[in-house]
Protein backbone atom coordinates (compact mmCIF):
# COMPACT_ATOMS: atom_id res chain seq x y z
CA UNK A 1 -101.65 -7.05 68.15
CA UNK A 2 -104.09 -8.24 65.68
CA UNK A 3 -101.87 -7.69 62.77
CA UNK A 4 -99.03 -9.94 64.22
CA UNK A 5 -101.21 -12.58 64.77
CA UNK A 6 -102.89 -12.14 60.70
CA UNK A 7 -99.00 -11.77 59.99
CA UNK A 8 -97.98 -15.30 61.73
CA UNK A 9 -100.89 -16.91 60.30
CA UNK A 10 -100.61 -15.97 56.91
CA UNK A 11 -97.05 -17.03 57.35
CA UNK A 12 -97.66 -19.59 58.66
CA UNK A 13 -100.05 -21.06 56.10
CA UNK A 14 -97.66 -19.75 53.08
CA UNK A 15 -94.78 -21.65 54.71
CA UNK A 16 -97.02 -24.65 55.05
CA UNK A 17 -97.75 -25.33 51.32
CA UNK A 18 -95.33 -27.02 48.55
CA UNK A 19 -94.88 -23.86 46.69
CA UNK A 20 -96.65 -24.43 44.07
CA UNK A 21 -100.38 -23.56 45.60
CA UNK A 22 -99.00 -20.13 47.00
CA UNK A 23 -100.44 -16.78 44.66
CA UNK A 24 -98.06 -15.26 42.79
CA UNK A 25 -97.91 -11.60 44.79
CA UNK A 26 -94.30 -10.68 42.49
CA UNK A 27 -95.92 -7.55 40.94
CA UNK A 28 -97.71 -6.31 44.30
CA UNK A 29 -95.57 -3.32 45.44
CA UNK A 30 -94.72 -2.54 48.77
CA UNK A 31 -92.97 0.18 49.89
CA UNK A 32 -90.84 -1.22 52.68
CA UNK A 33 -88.80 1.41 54.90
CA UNK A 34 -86.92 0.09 57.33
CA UNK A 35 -84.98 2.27 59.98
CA UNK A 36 -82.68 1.36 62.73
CA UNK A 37 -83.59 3.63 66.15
CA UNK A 38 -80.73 1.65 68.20
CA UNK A 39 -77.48 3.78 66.84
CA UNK A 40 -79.30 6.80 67.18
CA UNK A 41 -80.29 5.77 71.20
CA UNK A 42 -76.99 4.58 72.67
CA UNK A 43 -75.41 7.53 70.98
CA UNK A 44 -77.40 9.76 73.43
CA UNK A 45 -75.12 12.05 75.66
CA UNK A 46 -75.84 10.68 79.17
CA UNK A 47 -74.67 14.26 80.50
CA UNK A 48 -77.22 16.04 78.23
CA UNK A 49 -80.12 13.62 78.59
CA UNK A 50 -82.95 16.00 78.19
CA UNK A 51 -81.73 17.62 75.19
CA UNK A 52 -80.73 13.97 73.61
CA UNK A 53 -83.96 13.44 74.29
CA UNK A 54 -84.92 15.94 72.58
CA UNK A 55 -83.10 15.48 69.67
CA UNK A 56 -83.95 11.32 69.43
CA UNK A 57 -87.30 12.43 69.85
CA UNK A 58 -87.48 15.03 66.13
CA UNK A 59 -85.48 12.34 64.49
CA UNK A 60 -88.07 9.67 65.67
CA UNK A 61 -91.25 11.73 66.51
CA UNK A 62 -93.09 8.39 65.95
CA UNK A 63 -91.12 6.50 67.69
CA UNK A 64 -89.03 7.82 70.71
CA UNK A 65 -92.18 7.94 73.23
CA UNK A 66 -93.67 4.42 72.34
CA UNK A 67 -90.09 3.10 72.66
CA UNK A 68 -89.55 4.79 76.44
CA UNK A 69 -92.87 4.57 77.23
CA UNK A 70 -94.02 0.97 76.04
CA UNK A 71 -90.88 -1.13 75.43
CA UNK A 72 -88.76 -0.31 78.12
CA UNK A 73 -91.67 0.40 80.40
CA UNK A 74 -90.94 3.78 81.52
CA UNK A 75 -94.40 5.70 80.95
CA UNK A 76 -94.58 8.33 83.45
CA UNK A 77 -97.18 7.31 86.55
CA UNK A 78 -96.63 9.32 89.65
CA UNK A 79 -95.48 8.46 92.39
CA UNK A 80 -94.05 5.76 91.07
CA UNK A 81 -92.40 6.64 88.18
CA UNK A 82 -91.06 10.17 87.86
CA UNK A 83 -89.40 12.01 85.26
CA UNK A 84 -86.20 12.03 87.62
CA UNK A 85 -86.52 8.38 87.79
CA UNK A 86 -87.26 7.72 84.55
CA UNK A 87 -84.54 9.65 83.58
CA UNK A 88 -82.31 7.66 86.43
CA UNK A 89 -83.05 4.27 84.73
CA UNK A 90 -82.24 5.64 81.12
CA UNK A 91 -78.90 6.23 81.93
CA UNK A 92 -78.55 2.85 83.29
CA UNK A 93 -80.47 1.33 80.36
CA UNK A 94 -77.48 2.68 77.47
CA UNK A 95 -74.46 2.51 79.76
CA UNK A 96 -75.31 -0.71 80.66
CA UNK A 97 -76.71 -1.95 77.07
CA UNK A 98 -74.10 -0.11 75.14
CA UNK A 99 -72.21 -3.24 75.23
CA UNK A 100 -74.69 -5.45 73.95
CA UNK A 101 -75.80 -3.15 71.16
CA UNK A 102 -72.26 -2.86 70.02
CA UNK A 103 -71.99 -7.02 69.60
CA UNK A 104 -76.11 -6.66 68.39
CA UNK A 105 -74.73 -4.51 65.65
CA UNK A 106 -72.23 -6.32 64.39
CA UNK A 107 -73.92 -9.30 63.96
CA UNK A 108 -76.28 -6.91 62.25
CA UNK A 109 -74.67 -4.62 60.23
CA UNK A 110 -76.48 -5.30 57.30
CA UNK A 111 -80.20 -5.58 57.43
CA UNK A 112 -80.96 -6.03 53.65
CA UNK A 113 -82.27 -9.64 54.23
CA UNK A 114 -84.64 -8.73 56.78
CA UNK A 115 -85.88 -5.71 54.22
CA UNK A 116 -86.52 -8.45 51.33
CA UNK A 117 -87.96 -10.47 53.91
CA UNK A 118 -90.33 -8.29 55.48
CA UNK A 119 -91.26 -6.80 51.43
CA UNK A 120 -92.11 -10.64 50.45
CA UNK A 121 -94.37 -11.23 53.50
CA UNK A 122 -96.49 -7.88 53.36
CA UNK A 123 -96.38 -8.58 49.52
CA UNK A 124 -98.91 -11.92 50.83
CA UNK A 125 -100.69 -9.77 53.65
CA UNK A 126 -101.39 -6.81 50.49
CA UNK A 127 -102.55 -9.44 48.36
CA UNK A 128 -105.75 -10.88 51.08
CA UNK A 129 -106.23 -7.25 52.39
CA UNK A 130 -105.08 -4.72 49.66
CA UNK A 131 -105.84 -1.45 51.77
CA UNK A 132 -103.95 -2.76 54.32
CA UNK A 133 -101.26 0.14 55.06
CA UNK A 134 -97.65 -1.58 55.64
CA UNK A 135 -95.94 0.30 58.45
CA UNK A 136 -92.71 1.22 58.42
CA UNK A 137 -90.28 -0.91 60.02
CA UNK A 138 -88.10 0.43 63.00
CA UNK A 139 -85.14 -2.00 64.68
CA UNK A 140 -84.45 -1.35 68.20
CA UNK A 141 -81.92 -2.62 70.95
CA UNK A 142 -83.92 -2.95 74.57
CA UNK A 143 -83.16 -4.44 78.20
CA UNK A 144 -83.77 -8.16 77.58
CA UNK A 145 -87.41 -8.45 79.46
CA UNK A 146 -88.49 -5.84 76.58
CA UNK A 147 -90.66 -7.12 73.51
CA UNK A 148 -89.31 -8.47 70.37
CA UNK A 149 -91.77 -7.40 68.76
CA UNK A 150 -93.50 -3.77 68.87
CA UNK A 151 -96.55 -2.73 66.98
CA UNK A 152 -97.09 1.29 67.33
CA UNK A 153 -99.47 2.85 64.49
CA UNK A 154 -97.08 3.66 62.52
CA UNK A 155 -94.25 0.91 63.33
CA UNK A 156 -93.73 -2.46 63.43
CA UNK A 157 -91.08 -2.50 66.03
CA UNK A 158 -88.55 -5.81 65.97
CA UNK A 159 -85.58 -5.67 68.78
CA UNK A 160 -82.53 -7.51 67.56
CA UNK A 161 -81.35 -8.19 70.96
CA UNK A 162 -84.28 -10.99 71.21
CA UNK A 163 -83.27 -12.27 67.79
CA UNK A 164 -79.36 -12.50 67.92
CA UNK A 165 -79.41 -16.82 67.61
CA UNK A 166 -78.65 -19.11 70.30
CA UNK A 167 -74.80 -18.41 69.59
CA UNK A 168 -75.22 -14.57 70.77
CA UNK A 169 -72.57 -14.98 73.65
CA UNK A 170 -74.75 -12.73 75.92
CA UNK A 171 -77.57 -15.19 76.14
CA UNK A 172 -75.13 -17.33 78.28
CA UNK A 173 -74.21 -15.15 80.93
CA UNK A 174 -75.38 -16.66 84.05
CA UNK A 175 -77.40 -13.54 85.70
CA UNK A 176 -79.13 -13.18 82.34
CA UNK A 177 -79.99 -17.11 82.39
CA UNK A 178 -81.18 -16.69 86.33
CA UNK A 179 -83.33 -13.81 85.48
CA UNK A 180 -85.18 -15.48 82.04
């Protein structure tokens, strides 16, 4: 939480200035690697859930728990949430999301912007704190009361669905407004 908070300020103070006082961070490299966890989780086999699990889970060994776990808010905690449960509510979460990952990803398709972007700003938070390690960056579709942003030790987590402009159809629907 720290980090998006040194992230938005250093951003914040960058964007502030006329250009001409900002430090010249073109030669810093950073290594930016940028995956996208959202095809790979609405192509899970609802039928099969434990072995898609499985599966999502060696692609993403990083990832997969944190996501279930923190963003969607499914950590187990008996009683109250069990792995039947838990398992119950996934289900719901891609049939009913499918939908609005499909429009998410093609407004999305291409993510080569938000790589460049994301390389120029750690290129700034590299220059102030040079052993800072930049995490990788993982792109998620969630239910709409998740995050839109998701630090894990190893990701910085950003779910498109929160970021899909105030055009994004789905952001009109009525239950949607009544709920947020």
């Amino acid at each position: 939480m720290r980090f998006l908070y040194l992230l938005t300020i250093i951003l914040l103070i960058t964007s502030c200035s006329n250009g001409d006082e900002a430090p010249d961070v073109s030669g810093i490299k950073v290594d930016i690697q940028l995956q996208r966890f959202e095809p790979a989780f609405f192509a899970i086999d609802t039928n099969d859930l434990q072995s898609s699990l499985q599966r999502l889970n060696s692609q993403f060994p990083n990832f997969t728990s944190y996501f279930i776990d923190g963003v969607l808010g499914l950590e187990i905690d008996p009683p109250f949430m069990t792995e039947e449960l838990r398992q119950q509510i996934l289900k719901q979460i891609i049939n009913g999301y499918s939908s609005i990952n499909d429009s998410v990803r093609k407004k999305y398709s291409d993510l080569g912007w938000l790589e460049r972007d994301m390389e120029n700003a750690f290129r700034y938070v590299k220059y102030y704190y040079p052993s800072y390690r930049v995490p990788n960056i993982m792109t998620y579709v969630a239910t709409f009361d998740a995050p839109g942003v998701a630090l894990t030790p190893n990701y910085l987590g950003i779910g498109l669905h929160q970021f899909a402009g105030k055009n994004f159809s789905v952001y009109s629907y009525q239950e949607l407004r009544t709920m947020y």
